[in-house]
C-alpha atoms as a PDB file:
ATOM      1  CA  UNK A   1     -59.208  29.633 144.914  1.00  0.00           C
ATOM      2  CA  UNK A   2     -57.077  31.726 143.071  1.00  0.00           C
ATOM      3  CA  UNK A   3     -53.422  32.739 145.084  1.00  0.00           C
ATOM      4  CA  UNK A   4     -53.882  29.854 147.875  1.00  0.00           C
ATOM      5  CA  UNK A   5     -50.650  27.741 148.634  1.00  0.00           C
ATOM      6  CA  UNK A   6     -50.971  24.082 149.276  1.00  0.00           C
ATOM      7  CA  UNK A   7     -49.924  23.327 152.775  1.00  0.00           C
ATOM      8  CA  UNK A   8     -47.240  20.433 153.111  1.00  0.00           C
ATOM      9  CA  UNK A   9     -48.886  17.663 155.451  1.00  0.00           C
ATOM     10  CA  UNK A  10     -46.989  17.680 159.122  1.00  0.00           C
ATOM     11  CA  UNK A  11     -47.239  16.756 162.549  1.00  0.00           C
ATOM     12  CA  UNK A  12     -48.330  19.542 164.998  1.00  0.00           C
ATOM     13  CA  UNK A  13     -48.870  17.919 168.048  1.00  0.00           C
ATOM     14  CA  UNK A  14     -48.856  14.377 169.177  1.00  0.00           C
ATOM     15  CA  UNK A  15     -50.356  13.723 172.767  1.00  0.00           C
ATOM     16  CA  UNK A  16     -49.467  10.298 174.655  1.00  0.00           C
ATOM     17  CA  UNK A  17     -53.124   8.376 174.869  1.00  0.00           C
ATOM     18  CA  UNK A  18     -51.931   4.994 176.897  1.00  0.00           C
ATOM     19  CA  UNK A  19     -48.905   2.359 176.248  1.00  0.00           C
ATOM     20  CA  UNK A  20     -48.899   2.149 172.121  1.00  0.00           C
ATOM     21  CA  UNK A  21     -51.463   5.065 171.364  1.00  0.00           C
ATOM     22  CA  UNK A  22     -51.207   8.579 170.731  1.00  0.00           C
ATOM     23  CA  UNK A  23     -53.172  11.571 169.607  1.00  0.00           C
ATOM     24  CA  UNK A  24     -51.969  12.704 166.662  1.00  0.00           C
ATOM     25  CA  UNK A  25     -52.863  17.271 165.468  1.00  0.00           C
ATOM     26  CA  UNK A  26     -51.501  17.712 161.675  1.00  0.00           C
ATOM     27  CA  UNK A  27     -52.449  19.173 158.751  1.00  0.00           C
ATOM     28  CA  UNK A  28     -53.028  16.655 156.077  1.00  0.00           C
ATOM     29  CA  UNK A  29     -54.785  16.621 152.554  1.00  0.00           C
ATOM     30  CA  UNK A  30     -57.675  14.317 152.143  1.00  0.00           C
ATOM     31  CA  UNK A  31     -59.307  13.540 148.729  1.00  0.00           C
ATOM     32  CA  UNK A  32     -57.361  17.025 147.400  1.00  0.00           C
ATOM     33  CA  UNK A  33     -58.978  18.937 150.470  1.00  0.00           C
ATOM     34  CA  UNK A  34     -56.260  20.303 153.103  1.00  0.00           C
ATOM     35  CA  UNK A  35     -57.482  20.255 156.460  1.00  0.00           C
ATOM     36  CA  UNK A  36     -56.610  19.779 160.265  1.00  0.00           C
ATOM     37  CA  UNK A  37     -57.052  16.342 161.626  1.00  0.00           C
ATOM     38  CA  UNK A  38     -56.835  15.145 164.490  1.00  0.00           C
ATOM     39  CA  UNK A  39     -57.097  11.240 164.956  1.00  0.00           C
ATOM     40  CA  UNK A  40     -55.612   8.708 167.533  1.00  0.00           C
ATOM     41  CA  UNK A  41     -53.575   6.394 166.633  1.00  0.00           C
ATOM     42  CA  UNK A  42     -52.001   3.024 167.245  1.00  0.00           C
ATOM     43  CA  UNK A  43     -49.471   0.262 167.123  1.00  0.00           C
ATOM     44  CA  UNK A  44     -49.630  -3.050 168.072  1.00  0.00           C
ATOM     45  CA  UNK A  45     -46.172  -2.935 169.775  1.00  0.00           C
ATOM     46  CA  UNK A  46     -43.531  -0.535 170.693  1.00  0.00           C
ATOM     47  CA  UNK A  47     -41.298  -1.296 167.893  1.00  0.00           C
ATOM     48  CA  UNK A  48     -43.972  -1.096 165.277  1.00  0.00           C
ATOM     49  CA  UNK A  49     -44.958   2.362 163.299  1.00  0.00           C
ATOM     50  CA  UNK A  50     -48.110   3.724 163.857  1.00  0.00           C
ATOM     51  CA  UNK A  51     -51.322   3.686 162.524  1.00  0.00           C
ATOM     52  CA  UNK A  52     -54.197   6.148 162.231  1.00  0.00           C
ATOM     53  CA  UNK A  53     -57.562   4.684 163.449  1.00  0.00           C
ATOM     54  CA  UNK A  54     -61.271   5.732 162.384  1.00  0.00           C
ATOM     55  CA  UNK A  55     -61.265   7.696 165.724  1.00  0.00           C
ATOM     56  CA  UNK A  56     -60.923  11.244 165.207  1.00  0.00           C
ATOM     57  CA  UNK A  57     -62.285  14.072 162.980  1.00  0.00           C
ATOM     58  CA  UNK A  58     -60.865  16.105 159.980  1.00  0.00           C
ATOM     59  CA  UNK A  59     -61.694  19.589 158.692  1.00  0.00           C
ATOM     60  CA  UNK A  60     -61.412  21.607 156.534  1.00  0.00           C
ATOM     61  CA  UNK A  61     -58.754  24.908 156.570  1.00  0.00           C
ATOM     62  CA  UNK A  62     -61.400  27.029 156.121  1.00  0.00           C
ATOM     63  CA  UNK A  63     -63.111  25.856 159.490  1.00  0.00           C
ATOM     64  CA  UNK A  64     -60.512  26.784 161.598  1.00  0.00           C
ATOM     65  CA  UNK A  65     -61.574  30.331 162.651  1.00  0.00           C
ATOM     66  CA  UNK A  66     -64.397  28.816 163.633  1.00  0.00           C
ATOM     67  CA  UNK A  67     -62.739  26.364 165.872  1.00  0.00           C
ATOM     68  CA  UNK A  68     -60.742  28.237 167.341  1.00  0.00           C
ATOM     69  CA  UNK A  69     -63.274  30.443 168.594  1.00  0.00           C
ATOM     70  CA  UNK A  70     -65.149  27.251 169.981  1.00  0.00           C
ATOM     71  CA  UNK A  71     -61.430  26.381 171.801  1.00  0.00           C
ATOM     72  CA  UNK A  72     -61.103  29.494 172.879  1.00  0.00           C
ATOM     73  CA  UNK A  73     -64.474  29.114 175.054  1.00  0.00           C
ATOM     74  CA  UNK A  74     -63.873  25.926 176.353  1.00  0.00           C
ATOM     75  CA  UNK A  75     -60.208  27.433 177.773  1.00  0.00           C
ATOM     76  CA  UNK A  76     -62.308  30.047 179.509  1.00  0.00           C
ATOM     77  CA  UNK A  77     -64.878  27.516 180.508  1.00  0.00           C
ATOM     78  CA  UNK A  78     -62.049  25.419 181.886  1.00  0.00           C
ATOM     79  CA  UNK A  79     -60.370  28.002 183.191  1.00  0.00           C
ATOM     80  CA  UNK A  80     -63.578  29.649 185.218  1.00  0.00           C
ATOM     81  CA  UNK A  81     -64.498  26.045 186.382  1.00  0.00           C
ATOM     82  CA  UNK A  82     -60.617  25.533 188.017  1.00  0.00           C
ATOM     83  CA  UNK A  83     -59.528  22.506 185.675  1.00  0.00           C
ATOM     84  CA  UNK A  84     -56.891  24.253 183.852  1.00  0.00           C
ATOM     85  CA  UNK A  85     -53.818  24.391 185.936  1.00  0.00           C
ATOM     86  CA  UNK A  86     -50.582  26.694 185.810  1.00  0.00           C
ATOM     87  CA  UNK A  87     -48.961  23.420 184.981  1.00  0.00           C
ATOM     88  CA  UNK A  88     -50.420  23.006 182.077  1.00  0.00           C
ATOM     89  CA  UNK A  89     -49.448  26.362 180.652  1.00  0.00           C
ATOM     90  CA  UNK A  90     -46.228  25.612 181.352  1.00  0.00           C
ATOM     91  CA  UNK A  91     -46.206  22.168 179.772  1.00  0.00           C
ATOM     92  CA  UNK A  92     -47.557  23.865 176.207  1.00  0.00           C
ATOM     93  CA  UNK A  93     -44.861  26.845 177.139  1.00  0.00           C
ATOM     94  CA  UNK A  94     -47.678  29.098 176.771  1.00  0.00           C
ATOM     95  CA  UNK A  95     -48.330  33.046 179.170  1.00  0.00           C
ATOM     96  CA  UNK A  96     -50.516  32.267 182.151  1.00  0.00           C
ATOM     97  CA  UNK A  97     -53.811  34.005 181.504  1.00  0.00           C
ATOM     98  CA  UNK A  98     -55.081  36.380 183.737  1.00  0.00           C
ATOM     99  CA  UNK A  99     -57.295  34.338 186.443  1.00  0.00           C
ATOM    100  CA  UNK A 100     -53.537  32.031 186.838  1.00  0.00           C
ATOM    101  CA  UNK A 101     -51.469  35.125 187.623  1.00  0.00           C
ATOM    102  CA  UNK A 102     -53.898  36.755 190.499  1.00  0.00           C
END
């Protein structure tokens, strides 16, 4: 597409998953496709790097409108159902929505 940047591959977010595994959010280029993938990862001991497993999903930029709307409704879900917590606004240093403040 004509005008479009390539994005430089980085870590977003990585989200402990046990003792020597993590959940690893970046954007990342695949087979020349850019996309957002988010994969757990590994290492067989502390002092060793990790690796990225099978487990996780990748896609592409242009899907992430898309997913964020389908986030966005499981926050309300979560937030309507009572599992979302102030606490976990405040560990993403994110606003309290609405239902949180009342």
């Amino acid at each position: 597409m004509a005008g479009t940047k390539a994005i430089a591959d980085q870590v977003l977010l990585e989200l402990p998953a046990g003792p020597n595994e993590l959940i690893r959010v970046m954007l990342s280029t695949y087979a020349g496709v850019q996309r957002l993938d988010v994969r757990r990862w590994w290492r067989p001991d502390p002092a060793a790097p990790f690796r990225a497993t099978t487990k996780g999903v990748g896609l592409r930029l242009s899907e992430l409108v898309q997913l964020r709307v389908a986030v966005q409704l499981a926050e309300q879900l979560a937030l309507e159902a009572g599992v979302l917590k102030e606490a976990d606004y405040e560990l993403a240093a994110q606003p309290l929505p609405a239902q949180l403040l009342t």
